[in-house]
C-alpha atoms as a PDB file:
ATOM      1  CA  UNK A   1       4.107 -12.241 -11.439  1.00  0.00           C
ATOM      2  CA  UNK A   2       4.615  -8.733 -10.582  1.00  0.00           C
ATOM      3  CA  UNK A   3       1.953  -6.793  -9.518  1.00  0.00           C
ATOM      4  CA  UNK A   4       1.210  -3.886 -10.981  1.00  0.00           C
ATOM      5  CA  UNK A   5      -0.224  -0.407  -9.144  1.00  0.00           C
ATOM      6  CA  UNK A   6      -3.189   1.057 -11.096  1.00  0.00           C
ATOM      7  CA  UNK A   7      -3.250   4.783 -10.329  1.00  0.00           C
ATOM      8  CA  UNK A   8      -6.803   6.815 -11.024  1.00  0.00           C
ATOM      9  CA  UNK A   9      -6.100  10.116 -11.120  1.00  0.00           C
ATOM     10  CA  UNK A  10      -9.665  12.479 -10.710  1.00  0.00           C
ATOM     11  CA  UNK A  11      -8.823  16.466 -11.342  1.00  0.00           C
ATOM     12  CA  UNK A  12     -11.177  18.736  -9.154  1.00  0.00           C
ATOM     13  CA  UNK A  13     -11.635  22.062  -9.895  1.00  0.00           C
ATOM     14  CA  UNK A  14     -13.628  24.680  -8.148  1.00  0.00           C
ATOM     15  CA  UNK A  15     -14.982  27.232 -10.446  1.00  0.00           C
ATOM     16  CA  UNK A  16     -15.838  30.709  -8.305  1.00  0.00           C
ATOM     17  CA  UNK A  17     -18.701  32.774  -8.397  1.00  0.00           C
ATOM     18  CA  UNK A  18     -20.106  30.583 -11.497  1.00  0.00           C
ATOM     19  CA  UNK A  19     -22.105  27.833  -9.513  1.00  0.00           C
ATOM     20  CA  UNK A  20     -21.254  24.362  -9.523  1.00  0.00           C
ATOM     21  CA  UNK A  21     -24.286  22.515 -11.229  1.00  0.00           C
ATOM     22  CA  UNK A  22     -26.191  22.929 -14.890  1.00  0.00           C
ATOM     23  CA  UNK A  23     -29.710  24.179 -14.928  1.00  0.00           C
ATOM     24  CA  UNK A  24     -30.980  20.629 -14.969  1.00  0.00           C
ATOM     25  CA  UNK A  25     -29.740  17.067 -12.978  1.00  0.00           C
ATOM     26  CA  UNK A  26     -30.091  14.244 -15.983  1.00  0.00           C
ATOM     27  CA  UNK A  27     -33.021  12.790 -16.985  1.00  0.00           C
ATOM     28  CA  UNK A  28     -31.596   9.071 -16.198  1.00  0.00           C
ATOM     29  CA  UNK A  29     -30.151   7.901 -13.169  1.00  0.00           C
ATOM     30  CA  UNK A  30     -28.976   4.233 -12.532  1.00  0.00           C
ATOM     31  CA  UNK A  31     -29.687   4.773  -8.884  1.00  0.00           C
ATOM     32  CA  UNK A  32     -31.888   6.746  -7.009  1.00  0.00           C
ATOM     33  CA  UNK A  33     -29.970   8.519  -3.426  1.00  0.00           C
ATOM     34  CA  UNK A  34     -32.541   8.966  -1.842  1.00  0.00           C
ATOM     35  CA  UNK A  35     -33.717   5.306  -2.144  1.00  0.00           C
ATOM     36  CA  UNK A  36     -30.517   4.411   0.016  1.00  0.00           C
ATOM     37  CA  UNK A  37     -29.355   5.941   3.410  1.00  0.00           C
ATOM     38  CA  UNK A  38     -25.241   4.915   2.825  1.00  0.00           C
ATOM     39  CA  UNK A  39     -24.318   8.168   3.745  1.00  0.00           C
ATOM     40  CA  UNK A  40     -25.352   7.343   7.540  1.00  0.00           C
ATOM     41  CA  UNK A  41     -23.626   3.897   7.224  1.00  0.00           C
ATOM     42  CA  UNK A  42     -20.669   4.969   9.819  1.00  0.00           C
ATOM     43  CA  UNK A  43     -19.164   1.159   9.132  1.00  0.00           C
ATOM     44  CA  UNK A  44     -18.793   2.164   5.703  1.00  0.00           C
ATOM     45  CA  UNK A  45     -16.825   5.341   6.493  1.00  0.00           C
ATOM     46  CA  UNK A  46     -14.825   4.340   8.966  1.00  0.00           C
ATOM     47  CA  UNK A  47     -13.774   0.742   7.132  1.00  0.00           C
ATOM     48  CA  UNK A  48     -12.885   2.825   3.983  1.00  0.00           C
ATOM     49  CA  UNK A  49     -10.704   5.592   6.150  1.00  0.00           C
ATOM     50  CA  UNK A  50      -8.839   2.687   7.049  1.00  0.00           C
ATOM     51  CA  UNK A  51      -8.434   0.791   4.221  1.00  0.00           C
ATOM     52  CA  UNK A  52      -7.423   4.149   2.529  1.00  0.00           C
ATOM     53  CA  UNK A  53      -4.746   4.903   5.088  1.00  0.00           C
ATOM     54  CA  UNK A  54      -3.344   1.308   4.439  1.00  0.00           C
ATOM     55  CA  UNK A  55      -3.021   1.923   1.273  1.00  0.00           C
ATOM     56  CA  UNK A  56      -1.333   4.898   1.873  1.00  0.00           C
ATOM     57  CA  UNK A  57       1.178   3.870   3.986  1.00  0.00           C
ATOM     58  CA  UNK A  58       1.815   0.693   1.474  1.00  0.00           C
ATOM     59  CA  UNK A  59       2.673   3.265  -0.966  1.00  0.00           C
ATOM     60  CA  UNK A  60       5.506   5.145   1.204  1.00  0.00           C
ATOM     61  CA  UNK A  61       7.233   2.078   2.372  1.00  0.00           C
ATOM     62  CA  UNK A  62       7.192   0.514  -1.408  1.00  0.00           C
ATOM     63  CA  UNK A  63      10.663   1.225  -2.991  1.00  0.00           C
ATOM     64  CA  UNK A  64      10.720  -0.887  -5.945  1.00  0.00           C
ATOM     65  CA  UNK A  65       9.005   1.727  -8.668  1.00  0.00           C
ATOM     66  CA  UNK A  66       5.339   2.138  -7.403  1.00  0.00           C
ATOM     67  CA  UNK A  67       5.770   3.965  -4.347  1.00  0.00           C
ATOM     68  CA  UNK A  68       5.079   7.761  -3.388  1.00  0.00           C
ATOM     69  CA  UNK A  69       8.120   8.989  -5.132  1.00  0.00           C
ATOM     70  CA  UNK A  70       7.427   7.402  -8.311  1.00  0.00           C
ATOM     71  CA  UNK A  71       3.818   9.069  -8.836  1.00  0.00           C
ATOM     72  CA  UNK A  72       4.790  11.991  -7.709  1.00  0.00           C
ATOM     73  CA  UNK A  73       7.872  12.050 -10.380  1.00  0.00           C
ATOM     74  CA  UNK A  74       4.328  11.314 -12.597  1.00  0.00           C
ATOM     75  CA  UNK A  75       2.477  13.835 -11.471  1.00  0.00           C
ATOM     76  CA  UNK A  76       5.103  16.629 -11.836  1.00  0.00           C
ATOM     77  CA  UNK A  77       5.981  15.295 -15.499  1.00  0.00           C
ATOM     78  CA  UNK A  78       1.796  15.563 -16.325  1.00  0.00           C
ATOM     79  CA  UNK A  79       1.710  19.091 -15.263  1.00  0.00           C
ATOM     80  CA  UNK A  80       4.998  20.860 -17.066  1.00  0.00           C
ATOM     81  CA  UNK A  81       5.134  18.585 -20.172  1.00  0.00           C
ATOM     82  CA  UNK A  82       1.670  18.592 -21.295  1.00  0.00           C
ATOM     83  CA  UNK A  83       0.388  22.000 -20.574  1.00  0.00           C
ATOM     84  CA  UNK A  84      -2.167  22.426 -23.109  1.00  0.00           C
ATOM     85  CA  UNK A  85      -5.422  22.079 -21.923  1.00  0.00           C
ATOM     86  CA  UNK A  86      -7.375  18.869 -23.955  1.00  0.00           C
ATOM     87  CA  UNK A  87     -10.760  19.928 -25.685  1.00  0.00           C
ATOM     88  CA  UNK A  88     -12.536  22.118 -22.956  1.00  0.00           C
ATOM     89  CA  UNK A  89     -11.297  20.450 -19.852  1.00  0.00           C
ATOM     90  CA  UNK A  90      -8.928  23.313 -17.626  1.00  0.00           C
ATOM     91  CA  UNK A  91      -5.241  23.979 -18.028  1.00  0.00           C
ATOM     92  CA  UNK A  92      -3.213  22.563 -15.267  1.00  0.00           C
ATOM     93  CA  UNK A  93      -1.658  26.042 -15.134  1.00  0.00           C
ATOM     94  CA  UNK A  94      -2.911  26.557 -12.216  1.00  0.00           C
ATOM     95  CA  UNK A  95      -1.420  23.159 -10.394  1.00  0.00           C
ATOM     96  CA  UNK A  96       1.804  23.608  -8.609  1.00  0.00           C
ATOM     97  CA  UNK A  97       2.310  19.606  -7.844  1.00  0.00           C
ATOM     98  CA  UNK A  98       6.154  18.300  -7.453  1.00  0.00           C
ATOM     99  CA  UNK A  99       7.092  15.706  -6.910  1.00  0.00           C
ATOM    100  CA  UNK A 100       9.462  17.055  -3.451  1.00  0.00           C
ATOM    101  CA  UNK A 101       5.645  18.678  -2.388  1.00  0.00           C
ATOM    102  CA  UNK A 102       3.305  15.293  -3.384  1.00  0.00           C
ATOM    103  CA  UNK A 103       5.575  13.186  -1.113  1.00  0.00           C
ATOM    104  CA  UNK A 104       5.913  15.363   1.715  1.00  0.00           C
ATOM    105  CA  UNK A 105       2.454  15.828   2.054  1.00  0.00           C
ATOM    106  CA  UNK A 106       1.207  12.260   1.155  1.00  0.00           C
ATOM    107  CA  UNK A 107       3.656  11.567   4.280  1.00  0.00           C
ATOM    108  CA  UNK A 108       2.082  14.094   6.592  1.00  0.00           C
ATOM    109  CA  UNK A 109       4.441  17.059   6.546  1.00  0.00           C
ATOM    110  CA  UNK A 110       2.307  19.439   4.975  1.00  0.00           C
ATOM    111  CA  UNK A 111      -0.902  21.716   6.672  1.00  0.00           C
ATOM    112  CA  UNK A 112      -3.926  21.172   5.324  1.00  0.00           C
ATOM    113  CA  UNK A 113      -7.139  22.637   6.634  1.00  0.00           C
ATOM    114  CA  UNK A 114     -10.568  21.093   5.916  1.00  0.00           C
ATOM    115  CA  UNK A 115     -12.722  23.918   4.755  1.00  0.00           C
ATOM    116  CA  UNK A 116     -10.431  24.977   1.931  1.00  0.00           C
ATOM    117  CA  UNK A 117      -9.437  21.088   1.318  1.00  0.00           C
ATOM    118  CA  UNK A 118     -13.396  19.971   0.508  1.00  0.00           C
ATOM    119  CA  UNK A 119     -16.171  22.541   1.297  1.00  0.00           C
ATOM    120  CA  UNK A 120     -15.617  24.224  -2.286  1.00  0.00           C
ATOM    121  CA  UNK A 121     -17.033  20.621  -3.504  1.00  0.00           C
ATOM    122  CA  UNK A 122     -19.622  20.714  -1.619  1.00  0.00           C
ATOM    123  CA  UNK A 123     -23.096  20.751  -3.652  1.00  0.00           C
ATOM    124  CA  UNK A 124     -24.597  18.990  -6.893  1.00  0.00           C
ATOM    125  CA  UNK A 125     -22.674  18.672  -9.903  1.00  0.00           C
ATOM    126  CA  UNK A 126     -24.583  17.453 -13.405  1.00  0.00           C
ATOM    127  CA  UNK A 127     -22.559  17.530 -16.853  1.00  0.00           C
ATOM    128  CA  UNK A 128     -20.748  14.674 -18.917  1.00  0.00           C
ATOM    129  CA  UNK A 129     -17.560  13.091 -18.201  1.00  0.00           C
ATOM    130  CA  UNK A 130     -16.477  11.000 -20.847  1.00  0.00           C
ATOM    131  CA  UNK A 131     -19.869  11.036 -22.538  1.00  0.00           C
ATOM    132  CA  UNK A 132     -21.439   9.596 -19.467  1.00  0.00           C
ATOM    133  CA  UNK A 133     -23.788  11.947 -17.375  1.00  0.00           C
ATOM    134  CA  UNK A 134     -22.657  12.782 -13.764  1.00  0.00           C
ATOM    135  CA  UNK A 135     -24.879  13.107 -10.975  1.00  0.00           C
ATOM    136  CA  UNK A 136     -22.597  13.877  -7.955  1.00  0.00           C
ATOM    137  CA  UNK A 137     -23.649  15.077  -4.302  1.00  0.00           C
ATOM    138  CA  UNK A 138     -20.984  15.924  -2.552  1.00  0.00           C
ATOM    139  CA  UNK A 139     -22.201  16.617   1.092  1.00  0.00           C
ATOM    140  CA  UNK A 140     -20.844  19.460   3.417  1.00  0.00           C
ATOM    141  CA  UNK A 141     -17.961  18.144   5.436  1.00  0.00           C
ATOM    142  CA  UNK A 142     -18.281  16.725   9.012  1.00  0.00           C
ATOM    143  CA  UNK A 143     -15.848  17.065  11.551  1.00  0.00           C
ATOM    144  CA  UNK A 144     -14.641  13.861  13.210  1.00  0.00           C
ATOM    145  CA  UNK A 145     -14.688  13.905  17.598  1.00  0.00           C
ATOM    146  CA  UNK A 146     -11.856  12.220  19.545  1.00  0.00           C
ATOM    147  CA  UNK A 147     -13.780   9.799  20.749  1.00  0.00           C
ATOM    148  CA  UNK A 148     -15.014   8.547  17.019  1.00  0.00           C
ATOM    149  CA  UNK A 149     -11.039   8.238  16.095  1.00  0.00           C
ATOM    150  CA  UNK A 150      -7.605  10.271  17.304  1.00  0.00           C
ATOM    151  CA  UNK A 151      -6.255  10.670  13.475  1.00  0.00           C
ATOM    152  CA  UNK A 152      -9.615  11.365  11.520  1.00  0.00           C
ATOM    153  CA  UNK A 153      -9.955  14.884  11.614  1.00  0.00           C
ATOM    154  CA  UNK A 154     -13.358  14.924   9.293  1.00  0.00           C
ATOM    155  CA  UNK A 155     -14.575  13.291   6.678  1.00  0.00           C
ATOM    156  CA  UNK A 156     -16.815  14.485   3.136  1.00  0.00           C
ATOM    157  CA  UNK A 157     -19.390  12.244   1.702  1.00  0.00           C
ATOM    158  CA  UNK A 158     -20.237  12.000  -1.916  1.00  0.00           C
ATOM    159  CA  UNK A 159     -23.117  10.527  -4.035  1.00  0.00           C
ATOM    160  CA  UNK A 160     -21.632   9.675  -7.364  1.00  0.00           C
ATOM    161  CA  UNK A 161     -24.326   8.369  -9.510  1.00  0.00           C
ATOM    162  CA  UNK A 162     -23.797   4.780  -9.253  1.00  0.00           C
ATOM    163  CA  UNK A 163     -22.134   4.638  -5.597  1.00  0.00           C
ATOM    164  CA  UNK A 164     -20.982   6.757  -3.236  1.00  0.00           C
ATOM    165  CA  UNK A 165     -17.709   7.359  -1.275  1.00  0.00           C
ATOM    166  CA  UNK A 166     -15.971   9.697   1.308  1.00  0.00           C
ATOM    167  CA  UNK A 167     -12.954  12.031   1.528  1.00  0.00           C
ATOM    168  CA  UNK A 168     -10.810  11.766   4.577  1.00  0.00           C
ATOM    169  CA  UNK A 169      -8.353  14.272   6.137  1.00  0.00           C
ATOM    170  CA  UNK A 170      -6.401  12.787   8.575  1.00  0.00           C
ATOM    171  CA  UNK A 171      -4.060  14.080  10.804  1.00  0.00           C
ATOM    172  CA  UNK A 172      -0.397  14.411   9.972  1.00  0.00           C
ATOM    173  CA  UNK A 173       2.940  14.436  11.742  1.00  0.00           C
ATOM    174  CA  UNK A 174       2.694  17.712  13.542  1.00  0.00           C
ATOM    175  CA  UNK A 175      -0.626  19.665  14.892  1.00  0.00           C
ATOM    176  CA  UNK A 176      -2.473  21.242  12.003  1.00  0.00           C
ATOM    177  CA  UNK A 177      -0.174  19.040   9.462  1.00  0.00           C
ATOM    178  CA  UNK A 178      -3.194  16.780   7.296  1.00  0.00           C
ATOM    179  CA  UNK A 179      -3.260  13.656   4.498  1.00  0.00           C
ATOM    180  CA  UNK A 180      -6.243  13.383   2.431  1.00  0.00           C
ATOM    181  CA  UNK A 181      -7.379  10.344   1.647  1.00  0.00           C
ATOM    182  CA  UNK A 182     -10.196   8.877  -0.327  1.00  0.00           C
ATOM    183  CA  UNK A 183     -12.096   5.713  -0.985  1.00  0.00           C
ATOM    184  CA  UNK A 184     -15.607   4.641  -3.212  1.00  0.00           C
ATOM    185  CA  UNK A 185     -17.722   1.981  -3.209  1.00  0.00           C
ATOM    186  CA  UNK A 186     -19.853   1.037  -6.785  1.00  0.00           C
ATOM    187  CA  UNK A 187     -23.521  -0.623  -6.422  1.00  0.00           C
ATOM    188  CA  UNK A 188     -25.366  -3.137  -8.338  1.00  0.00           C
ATOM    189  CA  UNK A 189     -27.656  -1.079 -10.223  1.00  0.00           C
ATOM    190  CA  UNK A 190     -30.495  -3.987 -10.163  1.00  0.00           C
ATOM    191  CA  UNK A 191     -29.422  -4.170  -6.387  1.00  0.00           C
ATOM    192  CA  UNK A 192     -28.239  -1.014  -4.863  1.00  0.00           C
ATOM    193  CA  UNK A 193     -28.000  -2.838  -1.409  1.00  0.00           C
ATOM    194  CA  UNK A 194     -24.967  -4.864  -2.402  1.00  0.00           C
ATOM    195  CA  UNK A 195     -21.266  -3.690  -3.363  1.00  0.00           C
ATOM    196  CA  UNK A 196     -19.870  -3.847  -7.088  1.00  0.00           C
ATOM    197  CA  UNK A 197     -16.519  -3.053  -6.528  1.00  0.00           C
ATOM    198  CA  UNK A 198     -14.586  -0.387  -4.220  1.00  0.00           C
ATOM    199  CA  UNK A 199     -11.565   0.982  -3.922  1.00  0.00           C
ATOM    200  CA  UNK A 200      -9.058   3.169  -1.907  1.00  0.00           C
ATOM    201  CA  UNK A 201      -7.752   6.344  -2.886  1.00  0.00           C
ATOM    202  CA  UNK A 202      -4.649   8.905  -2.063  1.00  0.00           C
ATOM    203  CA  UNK A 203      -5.348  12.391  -2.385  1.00  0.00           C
ATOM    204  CA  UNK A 204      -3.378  15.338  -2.895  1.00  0.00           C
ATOM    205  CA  UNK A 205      -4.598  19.258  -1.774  1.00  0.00           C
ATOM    206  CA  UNK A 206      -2.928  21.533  -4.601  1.00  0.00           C
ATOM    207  CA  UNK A 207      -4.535  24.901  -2.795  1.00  0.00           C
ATOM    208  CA  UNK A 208      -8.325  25.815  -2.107  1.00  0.00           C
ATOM    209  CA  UNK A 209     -10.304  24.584  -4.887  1.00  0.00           C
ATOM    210  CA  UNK A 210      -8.364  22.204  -6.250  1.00  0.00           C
ATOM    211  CA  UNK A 211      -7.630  18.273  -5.321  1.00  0.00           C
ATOM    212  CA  UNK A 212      -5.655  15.302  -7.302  1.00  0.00           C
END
């Protein structure tokens, strides 16, 4: 049996001089952050950064449909084919993703710095997505030391209501050149000390503000 790549897309966008959180965090929460100190779990982190970056490179060497080329060919298809905005979510109008620019950076030929890549994500964010209420913390970014690791150049983490997870830039081919990389880990609501389910994820910097 052949197995199939699921790809999870998640749209950031940045929204200047407007804020980035409602008046008020929801009323319900399935977890409590501050009952759990993950974000100081450095196992965590680093075990995700690489598990993320071997997903990544599974995805350049794959040539059989499911590699870099193919989502990319995705992406670009997304952006100019349906350009109308659905409901009140934004336009990708302001997306430039090709396919050409997706796999050259995804394979490290692209600079990428870290404050405009994450820090306009840091905060709280409260709405709805998908009629579910979203409770995100998205910490400032920390910068990684050689001696910690040679590629990670620094590293976000983020409280996401039921679990938490990290952004990753790592470094690329040349000085300056980056990869951003992702992965999340889900908790047992009734147990908040285990893992539910995780996963790694490939990210793409469209320009400050705005992530795939």
């Amino acid at each position: 049996m052949r197995s199939k790549l699921v790809l999870l897309l998640w749209l950031l966008m940045a929204v200047p001089d407007t804020g980035n959180a409602l008046a008020e965090p929801p009323r319900t929460l399935p977890i409590d952050e501050n009952a759990v100190a993950w974000h100081q779990d450095k196992v965590s982190m680093l075990r995700g950064w690489k598990l993320a970056e071997k997903f990544r490179t599974s995805l350049t060497e794959k040539k059989d449909g499911a590699g870099l080329e193919s989502i990319g060919a995705f992406l670009e298809k997304f952006r100019t084919k349906y350009q109308v905005p659905i409901a009140d979510r934004p336009s990708l109008a302001k997306f430039a993703v090709t396919q050409e620019k997706f796999v050259t950076q995804l394979k490290g030929h692209e600079t990428i710095g870290t404050d405009q890549a994450f820090e306009p994500f840091s905060g709280r964010w409260y709405g709805l997505w998908e009629k579910k209420q979203v409770n995100h913390h998205w910490h400032q970014t920390k910068s990684m030391s050689v001696e910690e690791s040679e590629s990670l150049v620094s590293a976000q983490f983020a409280w996401i209501g039921d679990g938490f997870g990290w952004n990753y830039l790592i470094n690329g081919q040349e000085p300056g050149d980056g990869v951003v990389l992702g992965y999340v880990y889900h908790l047992e609501e009734n147990d908040p000390s285990k893992v539910r389910f995780e996963f790694p994820l490939i990210g793409y910097f469209d320009g400050p503000g705005r992530l795939i």
